[in-house]
PDB file of N, CA and C in Angstrom:
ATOM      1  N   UNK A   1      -0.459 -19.394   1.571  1.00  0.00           N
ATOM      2  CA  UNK A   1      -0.726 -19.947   0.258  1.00  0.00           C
ATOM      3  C   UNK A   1      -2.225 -20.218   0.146  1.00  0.00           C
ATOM      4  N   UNK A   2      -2.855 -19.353  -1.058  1.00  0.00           N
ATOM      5  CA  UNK A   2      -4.542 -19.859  -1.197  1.00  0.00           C
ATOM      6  C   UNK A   2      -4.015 -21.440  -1.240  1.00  0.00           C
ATOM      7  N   UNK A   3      -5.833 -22.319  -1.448  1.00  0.00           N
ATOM      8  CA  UNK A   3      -6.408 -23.476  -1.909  1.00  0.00           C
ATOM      9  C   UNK A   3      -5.811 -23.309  -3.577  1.00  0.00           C
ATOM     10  N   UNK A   4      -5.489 -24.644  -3.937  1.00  0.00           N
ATOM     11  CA  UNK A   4      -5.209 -24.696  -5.105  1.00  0.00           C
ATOM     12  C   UNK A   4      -6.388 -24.866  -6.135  1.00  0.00           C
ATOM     13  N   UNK A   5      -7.256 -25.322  -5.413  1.00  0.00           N
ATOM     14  CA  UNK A   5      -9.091 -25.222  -6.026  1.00  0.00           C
ATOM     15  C   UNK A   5      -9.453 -23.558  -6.519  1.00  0.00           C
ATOM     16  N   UNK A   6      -8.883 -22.823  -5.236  1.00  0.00           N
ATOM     17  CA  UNK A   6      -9.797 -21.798  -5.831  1.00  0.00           C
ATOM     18  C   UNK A   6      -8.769 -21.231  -6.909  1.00  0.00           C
ATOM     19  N   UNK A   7      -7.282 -21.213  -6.844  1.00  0.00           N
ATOM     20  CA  UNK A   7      -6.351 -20.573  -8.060  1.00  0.00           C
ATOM     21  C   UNK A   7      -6.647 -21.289  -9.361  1.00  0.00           C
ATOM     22  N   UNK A   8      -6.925 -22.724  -9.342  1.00  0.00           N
ATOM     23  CA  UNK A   8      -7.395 -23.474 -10.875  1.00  0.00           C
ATOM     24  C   UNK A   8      -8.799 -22.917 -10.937  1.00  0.00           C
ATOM     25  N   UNK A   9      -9.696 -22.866 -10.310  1.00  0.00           N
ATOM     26  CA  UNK A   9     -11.365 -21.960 -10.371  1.00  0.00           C
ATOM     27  C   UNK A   9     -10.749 -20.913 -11.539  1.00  0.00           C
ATOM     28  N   UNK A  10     -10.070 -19.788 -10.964  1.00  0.00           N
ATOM     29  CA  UNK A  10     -10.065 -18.328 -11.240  1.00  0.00           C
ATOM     30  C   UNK A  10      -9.024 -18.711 -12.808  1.00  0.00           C
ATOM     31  N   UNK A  11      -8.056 -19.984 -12.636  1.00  0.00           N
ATOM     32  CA  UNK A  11      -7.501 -20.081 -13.734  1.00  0.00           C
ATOM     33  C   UNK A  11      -8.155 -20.207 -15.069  1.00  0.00           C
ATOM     34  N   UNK A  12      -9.390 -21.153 -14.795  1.00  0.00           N
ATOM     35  CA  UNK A  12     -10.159 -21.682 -15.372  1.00  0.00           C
ATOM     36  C   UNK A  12     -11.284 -20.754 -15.846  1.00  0.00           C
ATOM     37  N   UNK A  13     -11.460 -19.488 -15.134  1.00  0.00           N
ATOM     38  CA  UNK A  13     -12.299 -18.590 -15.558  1.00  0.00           C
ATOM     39  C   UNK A  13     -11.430 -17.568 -16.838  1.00  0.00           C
ATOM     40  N   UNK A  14     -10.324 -17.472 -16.156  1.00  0.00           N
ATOM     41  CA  UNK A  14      -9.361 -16.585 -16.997  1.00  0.00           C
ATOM     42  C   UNK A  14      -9.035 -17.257 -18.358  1.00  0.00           C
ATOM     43  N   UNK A  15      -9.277 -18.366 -18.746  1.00  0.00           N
ATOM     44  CA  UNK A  15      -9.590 -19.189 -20.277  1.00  0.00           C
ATOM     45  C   UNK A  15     -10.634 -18.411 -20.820  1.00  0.00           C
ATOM     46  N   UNK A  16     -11.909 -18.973 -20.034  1.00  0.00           N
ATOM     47  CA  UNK A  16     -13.480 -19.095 -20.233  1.00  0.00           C
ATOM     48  C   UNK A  16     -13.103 -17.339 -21.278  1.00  0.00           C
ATOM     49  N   UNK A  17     -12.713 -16.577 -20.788  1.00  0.00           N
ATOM     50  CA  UNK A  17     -12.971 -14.852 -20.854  1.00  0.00           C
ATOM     51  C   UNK A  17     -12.086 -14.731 -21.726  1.00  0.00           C
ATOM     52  N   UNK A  18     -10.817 -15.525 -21.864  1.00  0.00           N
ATOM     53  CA  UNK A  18     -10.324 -15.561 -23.540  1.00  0.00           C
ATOM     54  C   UNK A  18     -11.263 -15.940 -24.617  1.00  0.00           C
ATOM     55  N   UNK A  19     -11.553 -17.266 -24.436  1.00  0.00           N
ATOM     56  CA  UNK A  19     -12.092 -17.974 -25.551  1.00  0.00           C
ATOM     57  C   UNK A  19     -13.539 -17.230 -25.847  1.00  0.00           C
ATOM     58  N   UNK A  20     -14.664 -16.621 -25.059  1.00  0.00           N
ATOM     59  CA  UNK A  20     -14.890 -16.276 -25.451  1.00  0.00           C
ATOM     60  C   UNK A  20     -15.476 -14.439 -25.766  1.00  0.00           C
ATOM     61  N   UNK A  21     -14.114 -13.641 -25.683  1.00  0.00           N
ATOM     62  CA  UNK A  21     -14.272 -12.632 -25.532  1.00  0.00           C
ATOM     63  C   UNK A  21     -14.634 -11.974 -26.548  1.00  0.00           C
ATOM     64  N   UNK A  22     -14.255 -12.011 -27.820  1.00  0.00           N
ATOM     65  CA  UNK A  22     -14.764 -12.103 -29.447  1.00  0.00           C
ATOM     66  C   UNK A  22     -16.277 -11.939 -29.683  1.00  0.00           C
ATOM     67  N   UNK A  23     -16.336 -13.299 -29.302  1.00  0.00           N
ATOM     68  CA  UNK A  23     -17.964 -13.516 -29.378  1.00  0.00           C
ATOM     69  C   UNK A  23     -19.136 -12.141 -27.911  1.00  0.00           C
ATOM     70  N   UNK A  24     -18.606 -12.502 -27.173  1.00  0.00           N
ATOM     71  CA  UNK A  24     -18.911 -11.219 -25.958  1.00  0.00           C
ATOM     72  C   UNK A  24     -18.949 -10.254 -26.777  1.00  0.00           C
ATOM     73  N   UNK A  25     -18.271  -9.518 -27.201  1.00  0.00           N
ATOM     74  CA  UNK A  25     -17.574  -8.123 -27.797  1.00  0.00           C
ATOM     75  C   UNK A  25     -18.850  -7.886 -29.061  1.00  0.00           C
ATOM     76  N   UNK A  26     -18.982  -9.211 -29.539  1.00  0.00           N
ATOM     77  CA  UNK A  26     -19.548  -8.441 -30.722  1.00  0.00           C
ATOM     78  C   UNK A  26     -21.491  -8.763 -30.706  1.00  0.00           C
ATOM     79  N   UNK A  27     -21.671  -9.618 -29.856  1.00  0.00           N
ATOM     80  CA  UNK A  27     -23.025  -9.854 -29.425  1.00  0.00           C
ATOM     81  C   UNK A  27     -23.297  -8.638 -28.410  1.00  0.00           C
ATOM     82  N   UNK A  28     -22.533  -7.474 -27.309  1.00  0.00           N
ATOM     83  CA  UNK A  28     -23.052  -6.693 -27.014  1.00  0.00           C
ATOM     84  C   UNK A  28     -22.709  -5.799 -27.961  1.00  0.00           C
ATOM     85  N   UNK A  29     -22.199  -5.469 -28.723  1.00  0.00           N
ATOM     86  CA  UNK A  29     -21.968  -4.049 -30.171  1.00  0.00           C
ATOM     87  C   UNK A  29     -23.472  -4.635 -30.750  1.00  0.00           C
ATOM     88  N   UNK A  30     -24.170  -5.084 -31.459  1.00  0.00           N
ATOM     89  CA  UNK A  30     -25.128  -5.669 -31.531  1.00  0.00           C
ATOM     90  C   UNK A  30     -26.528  -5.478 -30.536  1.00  0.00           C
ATOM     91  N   UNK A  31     -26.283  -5.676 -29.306  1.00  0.00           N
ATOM     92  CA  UNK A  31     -27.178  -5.425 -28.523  1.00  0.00           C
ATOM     93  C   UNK A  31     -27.453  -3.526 -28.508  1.00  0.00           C
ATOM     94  N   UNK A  32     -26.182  -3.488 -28.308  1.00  0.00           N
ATOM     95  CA  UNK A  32     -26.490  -1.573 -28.138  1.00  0.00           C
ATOM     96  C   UNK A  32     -26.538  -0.643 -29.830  1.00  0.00           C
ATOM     97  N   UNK A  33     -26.253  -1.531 -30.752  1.00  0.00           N
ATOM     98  CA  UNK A  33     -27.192  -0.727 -31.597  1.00  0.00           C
ATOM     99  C   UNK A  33     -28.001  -0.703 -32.457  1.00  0.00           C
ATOM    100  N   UNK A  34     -28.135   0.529 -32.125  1.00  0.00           N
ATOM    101  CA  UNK A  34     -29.847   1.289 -32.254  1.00  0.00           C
ATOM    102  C   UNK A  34     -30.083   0.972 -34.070  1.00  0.00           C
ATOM    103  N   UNK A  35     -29.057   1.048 -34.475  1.00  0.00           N
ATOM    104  CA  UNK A  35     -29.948   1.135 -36.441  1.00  0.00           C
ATOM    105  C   UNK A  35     -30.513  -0.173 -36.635  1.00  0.00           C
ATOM    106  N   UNK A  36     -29.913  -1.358 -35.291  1.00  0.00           N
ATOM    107  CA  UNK A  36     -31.138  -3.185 -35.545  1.00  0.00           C
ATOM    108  C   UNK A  36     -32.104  -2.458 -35.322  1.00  0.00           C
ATOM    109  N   UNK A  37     -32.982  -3.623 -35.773  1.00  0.00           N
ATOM    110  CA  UNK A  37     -34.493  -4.066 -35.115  1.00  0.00           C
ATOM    111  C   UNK A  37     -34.258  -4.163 -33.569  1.00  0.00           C
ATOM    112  N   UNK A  38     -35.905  -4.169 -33.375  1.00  0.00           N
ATOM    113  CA  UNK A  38     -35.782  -4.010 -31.826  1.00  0.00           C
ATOM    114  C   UNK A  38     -35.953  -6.066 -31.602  1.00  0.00           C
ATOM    115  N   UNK A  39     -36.348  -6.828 -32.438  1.00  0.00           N
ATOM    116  CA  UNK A  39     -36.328  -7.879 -32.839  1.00  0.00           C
ATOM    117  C   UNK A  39     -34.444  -8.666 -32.340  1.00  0.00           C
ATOM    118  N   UNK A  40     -34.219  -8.248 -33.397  1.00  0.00           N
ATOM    119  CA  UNK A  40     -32.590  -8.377 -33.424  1.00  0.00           C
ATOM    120  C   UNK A  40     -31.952  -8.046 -32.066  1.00  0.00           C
ATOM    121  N   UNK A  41     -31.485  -7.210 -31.650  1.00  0.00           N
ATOM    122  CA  UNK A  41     -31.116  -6.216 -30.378  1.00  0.00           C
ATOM    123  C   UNK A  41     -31.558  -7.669 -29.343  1.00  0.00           C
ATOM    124  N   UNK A  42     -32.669  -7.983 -29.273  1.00  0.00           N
ATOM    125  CA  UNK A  42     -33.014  -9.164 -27.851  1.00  0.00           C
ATOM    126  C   UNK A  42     -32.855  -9.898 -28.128  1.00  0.00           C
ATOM    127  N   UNK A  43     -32.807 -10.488 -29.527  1.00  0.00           N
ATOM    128  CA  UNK A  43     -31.823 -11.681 -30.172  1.00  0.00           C
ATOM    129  C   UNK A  43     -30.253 -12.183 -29.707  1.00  0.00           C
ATOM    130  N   UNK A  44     -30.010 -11.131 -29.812  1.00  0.00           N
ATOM    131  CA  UNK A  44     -28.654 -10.488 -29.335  1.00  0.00           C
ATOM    132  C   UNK A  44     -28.356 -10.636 -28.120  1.00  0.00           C
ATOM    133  N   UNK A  45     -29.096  -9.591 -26.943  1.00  0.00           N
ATOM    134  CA  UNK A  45     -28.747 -10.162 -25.774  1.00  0.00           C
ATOM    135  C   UNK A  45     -29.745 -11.391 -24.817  1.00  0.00           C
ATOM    136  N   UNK A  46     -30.519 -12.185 -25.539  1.00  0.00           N
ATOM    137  CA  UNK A  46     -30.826 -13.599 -25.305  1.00  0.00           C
ATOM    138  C   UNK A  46     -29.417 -14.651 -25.202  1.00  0.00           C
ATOM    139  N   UNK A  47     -28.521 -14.367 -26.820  1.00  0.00           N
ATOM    140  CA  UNK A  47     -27.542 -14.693 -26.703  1.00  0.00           C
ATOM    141  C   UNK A  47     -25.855 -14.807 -26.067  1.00  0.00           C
ATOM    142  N   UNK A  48     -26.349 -13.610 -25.558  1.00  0.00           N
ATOM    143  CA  UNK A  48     -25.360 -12.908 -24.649  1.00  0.00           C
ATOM    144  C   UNK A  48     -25.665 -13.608 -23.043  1.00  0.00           C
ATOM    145  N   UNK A  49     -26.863 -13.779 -22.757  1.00  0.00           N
ATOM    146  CA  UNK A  49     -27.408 -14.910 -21.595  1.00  0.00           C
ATOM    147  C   UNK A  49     -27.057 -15.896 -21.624  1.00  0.00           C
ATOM    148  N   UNK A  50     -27.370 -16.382 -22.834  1.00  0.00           N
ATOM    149  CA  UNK A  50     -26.635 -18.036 -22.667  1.00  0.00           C
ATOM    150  C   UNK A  50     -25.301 -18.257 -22.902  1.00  0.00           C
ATOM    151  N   UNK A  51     -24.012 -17.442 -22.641  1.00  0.00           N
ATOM    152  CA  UNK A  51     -23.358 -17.508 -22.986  1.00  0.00           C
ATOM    153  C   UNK A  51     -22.759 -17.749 -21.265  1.00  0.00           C
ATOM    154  N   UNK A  52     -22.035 -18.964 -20.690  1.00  0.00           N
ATOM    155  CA  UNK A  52     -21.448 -19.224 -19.683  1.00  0.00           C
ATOM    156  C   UNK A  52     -21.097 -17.704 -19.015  1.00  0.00           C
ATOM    157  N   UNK A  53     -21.288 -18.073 -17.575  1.00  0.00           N
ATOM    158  CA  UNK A  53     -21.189 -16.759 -16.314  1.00  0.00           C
ATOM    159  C   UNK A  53     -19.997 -17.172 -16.574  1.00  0.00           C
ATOM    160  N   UNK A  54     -19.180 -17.793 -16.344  1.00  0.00           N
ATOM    161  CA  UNK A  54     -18.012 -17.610 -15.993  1.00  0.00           C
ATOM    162  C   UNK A  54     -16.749 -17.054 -17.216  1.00  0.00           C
ATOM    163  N   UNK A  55     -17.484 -16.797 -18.014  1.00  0.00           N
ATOM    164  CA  UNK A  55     -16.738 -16.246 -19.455  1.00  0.00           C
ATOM    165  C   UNK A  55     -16.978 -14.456 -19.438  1.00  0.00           C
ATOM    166  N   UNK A  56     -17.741 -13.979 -18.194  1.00  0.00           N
ATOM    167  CA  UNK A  56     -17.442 -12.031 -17.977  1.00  0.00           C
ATOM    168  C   UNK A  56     -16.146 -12.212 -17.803  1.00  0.00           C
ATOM    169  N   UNK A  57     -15.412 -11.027 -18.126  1.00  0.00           N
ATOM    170  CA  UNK A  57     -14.199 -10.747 -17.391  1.00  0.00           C
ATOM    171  C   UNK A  57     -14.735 -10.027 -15.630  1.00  0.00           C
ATOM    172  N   UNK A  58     -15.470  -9.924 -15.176  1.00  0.00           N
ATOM    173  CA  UNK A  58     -15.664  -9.564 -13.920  1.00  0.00           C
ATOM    174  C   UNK A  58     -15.815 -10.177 -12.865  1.00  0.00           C
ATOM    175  N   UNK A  59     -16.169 -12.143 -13.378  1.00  0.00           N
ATOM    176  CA  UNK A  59     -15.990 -12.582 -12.549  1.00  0.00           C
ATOM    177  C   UNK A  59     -14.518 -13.678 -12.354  1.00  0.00           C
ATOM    178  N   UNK A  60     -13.288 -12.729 -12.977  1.00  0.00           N
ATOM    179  CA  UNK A  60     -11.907 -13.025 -12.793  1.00  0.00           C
ATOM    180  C   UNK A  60     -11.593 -12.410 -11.524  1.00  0.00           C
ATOM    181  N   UNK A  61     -10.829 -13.076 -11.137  1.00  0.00           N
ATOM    182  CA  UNK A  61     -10.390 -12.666  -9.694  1.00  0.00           C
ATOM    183  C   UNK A  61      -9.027 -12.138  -9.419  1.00  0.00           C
ATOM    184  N   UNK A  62      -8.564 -10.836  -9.169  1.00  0.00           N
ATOM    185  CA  UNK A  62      -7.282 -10.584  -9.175  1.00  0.00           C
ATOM    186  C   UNK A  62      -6.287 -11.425  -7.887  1.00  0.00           C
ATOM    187  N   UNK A  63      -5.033 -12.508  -8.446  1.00  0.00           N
ATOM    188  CA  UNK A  63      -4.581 -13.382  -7.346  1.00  0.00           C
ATOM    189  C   UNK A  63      -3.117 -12.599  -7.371  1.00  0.00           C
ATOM    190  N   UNK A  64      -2.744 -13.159  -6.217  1.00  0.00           N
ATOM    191  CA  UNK A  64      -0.831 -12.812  -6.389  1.00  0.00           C
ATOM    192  C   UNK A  64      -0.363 -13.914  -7.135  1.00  0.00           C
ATOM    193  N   UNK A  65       0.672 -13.654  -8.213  1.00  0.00           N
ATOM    194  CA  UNK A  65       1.123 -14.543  -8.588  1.00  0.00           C
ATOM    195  C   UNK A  65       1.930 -15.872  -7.962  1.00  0.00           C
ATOM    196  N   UNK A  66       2.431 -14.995  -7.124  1.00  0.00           N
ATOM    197  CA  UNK A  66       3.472 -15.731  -5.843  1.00  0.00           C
ATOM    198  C   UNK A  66       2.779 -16.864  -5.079  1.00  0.00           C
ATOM    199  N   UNK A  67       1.583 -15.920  -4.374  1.00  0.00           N
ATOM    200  CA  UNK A  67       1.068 -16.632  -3.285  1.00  0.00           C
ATOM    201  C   UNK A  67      -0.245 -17.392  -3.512  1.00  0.00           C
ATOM    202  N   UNK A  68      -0.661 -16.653  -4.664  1.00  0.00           N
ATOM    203  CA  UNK A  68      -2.102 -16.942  -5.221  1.00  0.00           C
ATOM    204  C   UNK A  68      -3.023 -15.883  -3.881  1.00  0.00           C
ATOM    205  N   UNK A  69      -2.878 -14.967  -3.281  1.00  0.00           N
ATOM    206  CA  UNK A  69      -3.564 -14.497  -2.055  1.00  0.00           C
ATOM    207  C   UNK A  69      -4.507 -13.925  -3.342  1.00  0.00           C
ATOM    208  N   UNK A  70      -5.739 -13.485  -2.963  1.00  0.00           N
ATOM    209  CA  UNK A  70      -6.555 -12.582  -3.175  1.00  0.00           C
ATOM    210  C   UNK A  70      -6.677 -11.330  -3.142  1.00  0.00           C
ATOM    211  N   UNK A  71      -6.065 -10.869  -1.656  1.00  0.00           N
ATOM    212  CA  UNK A  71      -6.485  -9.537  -1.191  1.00  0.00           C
ATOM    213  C   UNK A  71      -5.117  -9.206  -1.016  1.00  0.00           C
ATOM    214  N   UNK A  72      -5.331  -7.725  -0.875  1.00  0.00           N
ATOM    215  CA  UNK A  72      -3.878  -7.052  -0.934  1.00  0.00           C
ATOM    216  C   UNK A  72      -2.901  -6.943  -2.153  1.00  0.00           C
ATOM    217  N   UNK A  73      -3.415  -7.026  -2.843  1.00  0.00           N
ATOM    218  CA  UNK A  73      -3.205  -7.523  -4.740  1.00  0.00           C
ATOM    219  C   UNK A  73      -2.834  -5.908  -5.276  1.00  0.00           C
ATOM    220  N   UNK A  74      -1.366  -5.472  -5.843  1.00  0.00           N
ATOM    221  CA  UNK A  74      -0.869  -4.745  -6.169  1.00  0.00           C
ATOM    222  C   UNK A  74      -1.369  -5.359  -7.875  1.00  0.00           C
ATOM    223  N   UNK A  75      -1.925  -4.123  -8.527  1.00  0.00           N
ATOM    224  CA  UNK A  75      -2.025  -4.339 -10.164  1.00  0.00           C
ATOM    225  C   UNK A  75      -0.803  -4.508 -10.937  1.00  0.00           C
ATOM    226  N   UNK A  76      -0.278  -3.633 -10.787  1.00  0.00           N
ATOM    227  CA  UNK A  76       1.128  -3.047 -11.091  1.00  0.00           C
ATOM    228  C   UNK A  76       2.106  -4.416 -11.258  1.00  0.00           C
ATOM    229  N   UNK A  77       2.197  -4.492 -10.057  1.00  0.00           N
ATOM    230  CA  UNK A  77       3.289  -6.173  -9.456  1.00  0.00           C
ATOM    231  C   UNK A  77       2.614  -7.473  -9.139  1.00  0.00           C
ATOM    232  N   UNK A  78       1.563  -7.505 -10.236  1.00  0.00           N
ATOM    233  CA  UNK A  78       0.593  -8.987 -10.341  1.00  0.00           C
ATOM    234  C   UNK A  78       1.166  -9.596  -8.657  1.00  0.00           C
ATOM    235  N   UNK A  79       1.203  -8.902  -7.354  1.00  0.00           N
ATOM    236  CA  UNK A  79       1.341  -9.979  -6.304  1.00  0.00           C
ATOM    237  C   UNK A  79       0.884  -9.061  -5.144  1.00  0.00           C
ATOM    238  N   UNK A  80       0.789  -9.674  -4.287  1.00  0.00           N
ATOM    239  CA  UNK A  80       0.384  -9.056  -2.783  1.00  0.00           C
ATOM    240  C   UNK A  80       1.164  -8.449  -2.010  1.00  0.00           C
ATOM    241  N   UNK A  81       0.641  -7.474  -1.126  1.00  0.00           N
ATOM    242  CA  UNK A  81       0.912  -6.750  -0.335  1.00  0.00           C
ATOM    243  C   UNK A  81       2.123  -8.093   1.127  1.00  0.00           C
ATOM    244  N   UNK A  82       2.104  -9.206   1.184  1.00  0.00           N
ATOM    245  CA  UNK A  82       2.522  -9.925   1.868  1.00  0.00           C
ATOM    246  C   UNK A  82       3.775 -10.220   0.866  1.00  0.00           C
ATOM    247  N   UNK A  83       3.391 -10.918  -0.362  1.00  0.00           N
ATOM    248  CA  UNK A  83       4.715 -11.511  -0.970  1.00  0.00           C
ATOM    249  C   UNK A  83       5.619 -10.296  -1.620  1.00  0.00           C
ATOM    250  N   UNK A  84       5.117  -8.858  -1.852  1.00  0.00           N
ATOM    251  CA  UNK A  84       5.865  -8.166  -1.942  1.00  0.00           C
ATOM    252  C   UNK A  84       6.846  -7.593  -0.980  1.00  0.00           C
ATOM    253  N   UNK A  85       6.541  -7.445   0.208  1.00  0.00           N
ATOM    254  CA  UNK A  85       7.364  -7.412   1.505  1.00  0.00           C
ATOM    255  C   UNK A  85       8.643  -8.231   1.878  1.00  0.00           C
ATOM    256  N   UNK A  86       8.087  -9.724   1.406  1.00  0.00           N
ATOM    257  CA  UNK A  86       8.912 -10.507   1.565  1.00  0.00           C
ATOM    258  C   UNK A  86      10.242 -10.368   1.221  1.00  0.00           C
ATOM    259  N   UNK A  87       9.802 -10.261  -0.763  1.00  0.00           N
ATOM    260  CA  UNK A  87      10.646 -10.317  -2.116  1.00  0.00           C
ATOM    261  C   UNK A  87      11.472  -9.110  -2.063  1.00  0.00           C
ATOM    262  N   UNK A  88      11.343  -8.274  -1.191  1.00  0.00           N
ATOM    263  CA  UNK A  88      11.710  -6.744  -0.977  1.00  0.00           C
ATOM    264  C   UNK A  88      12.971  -6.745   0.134  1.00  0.00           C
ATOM    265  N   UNK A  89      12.491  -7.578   1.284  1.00  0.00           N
ATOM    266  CA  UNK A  89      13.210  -7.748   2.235  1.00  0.00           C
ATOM    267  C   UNK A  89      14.586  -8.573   1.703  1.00  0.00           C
ATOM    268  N   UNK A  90      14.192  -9.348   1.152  1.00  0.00           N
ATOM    269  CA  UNK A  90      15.386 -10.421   0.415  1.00  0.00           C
ATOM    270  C   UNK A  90      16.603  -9.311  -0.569  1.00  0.00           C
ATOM    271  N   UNK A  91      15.637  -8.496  -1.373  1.00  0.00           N
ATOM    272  CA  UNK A  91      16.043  -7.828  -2.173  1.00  0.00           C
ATOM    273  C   UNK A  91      16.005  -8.294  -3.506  1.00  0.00           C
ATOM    274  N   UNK A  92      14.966  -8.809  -3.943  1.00  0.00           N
ATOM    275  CA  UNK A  92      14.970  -9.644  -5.015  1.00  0.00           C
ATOM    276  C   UNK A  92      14.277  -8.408  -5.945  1.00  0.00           C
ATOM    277  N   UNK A  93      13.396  -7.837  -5.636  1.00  0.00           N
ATOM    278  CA  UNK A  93      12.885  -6.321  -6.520  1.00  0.00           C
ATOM    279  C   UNK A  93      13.609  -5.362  -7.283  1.00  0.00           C
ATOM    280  N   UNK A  94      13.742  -5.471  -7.901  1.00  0.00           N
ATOM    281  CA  UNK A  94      15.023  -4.251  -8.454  1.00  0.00           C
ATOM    282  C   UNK A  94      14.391  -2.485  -8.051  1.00  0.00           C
ATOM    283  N   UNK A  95      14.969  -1.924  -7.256  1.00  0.00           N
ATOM    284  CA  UNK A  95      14.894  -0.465  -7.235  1.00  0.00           C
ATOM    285  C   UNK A  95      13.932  -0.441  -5.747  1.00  0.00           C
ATOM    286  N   UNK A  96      13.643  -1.916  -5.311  1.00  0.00           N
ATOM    287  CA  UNK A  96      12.348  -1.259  -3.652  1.00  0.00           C
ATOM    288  C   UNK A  96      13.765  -1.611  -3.095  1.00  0.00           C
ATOM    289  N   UNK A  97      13.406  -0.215  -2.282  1.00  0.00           N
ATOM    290  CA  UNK A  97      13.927   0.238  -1.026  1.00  0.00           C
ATOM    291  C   UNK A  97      12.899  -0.330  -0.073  1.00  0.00           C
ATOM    292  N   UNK A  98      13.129  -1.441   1.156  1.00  0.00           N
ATOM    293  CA  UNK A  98      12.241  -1.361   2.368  1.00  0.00           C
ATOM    294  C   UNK A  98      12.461  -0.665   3.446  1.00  0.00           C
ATOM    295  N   UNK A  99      11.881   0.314   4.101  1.00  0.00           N
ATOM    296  CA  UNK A  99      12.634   1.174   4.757  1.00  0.00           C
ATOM    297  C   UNK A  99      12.518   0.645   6.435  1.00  0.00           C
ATOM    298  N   UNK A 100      13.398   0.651   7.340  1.00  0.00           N
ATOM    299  CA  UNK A 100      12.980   0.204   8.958  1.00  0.00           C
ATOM    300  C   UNK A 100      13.651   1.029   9.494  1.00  0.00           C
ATOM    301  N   UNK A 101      13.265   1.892  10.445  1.00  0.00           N
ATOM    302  CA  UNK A 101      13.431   2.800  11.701  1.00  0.00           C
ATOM    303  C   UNK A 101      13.669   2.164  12.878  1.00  0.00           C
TER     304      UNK A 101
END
């Protein structure tokens, strides 16, 4: 089981990148085009600077839902390479086969 610090961190980032993804979206459309001023355009991404690090979507962190692990993080099955094994073994997955020789 991660720290519950760092799963509320990454929770807390995964807001930040809702609330303000809108505003993101349309301050870089703005930055990249060319028919502004060259005035405007650094206006633009000045504003895009001051806009909280933790509101990229890049610095979201993919967790297992299960375990909160970090690494080993299936996209697909929001969980890890550990809690999927588990959930598999039990048979709680619909359709995984775990296979043992």
């Amino acid at each position: 089981m991660a720290k519950k610090s760092a799963v509320e961190k990454n929770k807390r980032r995964e807001q930040l990148v809702s609330k303000f993804a809108a505003k993101r979206a349309a301050l870089k459309a703005m930055a990249k085009d060319e028919s502004l001023s060259l005035e405007e355009r650094f206006t633009a991404r000045l504003q895009l600077a001051k806009l909280p690090r933790n509101s990229a979507p890049t610095r979201v962190r993919n967790r297992c839902e299960v375990t909160g692990r970090p690494r080993g993080y299936y996209r697909k099955l929001k969980m890890s390479r550990i809690a999927l094994r588990e959930l598999g073994s039990m048979g709680k997955i619909p359709g995984l086969v775990k296979s043992s020789w």
